[in-house]
C-alpha atoms as a PDB file:
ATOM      1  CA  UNK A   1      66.556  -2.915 -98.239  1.00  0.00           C
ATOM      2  CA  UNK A   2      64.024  -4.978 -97.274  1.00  0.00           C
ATOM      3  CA  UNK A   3      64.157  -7.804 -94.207  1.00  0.00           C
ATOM      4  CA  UNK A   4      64.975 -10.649 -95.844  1.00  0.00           C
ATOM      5  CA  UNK A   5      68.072  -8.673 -97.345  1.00  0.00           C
ATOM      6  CA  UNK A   6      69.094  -7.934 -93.973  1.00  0.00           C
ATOM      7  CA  UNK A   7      68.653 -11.233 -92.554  1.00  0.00           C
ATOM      8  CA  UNK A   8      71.035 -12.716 -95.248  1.00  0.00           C
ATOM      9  CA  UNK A   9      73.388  -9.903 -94.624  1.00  0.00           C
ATOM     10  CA  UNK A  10      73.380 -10.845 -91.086  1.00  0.00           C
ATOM     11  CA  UNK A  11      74.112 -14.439 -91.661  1.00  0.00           C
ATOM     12  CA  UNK A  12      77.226 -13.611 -94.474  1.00  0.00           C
ATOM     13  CA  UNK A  13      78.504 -11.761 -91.852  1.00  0.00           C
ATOM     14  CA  UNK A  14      77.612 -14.618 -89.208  1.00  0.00           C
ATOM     15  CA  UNK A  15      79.603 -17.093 -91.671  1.00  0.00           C
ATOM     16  CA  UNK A  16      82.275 -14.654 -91.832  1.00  0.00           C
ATOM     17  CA  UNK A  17      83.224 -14.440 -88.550  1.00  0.00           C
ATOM     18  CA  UNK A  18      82.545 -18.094 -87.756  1.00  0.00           C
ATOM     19  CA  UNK A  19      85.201 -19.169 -90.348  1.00  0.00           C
ATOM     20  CA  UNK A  20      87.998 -16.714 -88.920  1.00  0.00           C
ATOM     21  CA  UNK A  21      87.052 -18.079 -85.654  1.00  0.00           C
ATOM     22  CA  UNK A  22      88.079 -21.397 -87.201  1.00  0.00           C
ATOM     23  CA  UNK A  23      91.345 -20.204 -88.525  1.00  0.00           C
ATOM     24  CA  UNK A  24      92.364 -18.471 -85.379  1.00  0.00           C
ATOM     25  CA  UNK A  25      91.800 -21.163 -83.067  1.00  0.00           C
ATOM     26  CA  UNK A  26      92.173 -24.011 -85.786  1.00  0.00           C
ATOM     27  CA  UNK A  27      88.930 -25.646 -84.872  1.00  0.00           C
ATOM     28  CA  UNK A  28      88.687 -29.551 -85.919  1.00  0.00           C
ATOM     29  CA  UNK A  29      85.015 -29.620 -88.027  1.00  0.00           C
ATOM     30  CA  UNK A  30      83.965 -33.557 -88.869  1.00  0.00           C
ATOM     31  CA  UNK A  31      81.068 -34.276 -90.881  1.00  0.00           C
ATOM     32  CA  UNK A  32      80.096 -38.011 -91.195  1.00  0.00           C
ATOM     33  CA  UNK A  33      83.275 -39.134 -90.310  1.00  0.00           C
ATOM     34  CA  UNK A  34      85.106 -37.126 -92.529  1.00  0.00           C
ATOM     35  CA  UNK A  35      87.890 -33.882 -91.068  1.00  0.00           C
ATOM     36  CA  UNK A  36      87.279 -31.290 -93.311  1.00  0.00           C
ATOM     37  CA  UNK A  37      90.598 -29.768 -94.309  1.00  0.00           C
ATOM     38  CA  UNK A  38      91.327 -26.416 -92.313  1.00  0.00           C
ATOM     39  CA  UNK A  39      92.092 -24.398 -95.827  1.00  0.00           C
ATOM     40  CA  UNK A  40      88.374 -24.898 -96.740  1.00  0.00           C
ATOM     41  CA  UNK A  41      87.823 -21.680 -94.131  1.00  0.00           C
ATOM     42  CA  UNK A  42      90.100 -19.792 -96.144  1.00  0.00           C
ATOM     43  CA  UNK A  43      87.700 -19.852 -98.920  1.00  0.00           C
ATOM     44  CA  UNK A  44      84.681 -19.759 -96.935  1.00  0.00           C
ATOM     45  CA  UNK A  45      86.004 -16.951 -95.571  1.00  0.00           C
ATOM     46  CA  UNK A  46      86.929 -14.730 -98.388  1.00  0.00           C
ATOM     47  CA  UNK A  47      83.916 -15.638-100.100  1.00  0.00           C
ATOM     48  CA  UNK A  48      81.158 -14.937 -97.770  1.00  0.00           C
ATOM     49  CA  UNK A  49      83.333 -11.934 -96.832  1.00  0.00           C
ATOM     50  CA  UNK A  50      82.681 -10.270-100.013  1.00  0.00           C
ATOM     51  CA  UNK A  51      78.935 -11.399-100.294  1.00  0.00           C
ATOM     52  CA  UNK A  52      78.501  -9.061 -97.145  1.00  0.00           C
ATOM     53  CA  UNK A  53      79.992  -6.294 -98.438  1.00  0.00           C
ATOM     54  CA  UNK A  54      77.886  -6.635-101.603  1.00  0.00           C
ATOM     55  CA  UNK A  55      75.049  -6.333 -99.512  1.00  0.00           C
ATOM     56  CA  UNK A  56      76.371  -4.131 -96.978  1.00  0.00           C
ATOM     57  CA  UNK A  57      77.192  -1.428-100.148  1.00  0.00           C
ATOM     58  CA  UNK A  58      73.748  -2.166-101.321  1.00  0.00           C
ATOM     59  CA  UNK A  59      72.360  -1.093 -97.900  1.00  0.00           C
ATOM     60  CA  UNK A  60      74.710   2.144 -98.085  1.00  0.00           C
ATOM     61  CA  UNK A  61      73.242   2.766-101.635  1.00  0.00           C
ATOM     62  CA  UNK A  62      69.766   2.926-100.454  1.00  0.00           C
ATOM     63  CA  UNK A  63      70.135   5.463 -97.765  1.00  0.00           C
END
């Protein structure tokens, strides 16, 4: 795997943990004026979740 594989894997897993962050303490996020609903982390969540096991099982694969 090279470094830029790792670096994104990093970041999913960055993302990840930044959007349960949000759910446990139900963080307020505004962007130009505009609350953006709490149930958006949800999906953030899940989804960036399984992009960093994709690339996590991609690193196991290698070895």
């Amino acid at each position: 795997m090279n470094l830029f594989s790792k670096i994104a894997m990093f970041l999913f897993g960055l993302i990840t943990v930044l959007h349960a962050l949000r759910l446990i303490f139900e963080v307020a996020v505004n962007i130009g004026g505009y609350q953006i609903p709490l149930w958006m982390s949800y999906g953030g969540f899940f989804i960036f979740l399984f992009l960093f096991i994709g690339m996590w099982g991609e690193l196991k694969k290698k070895k």
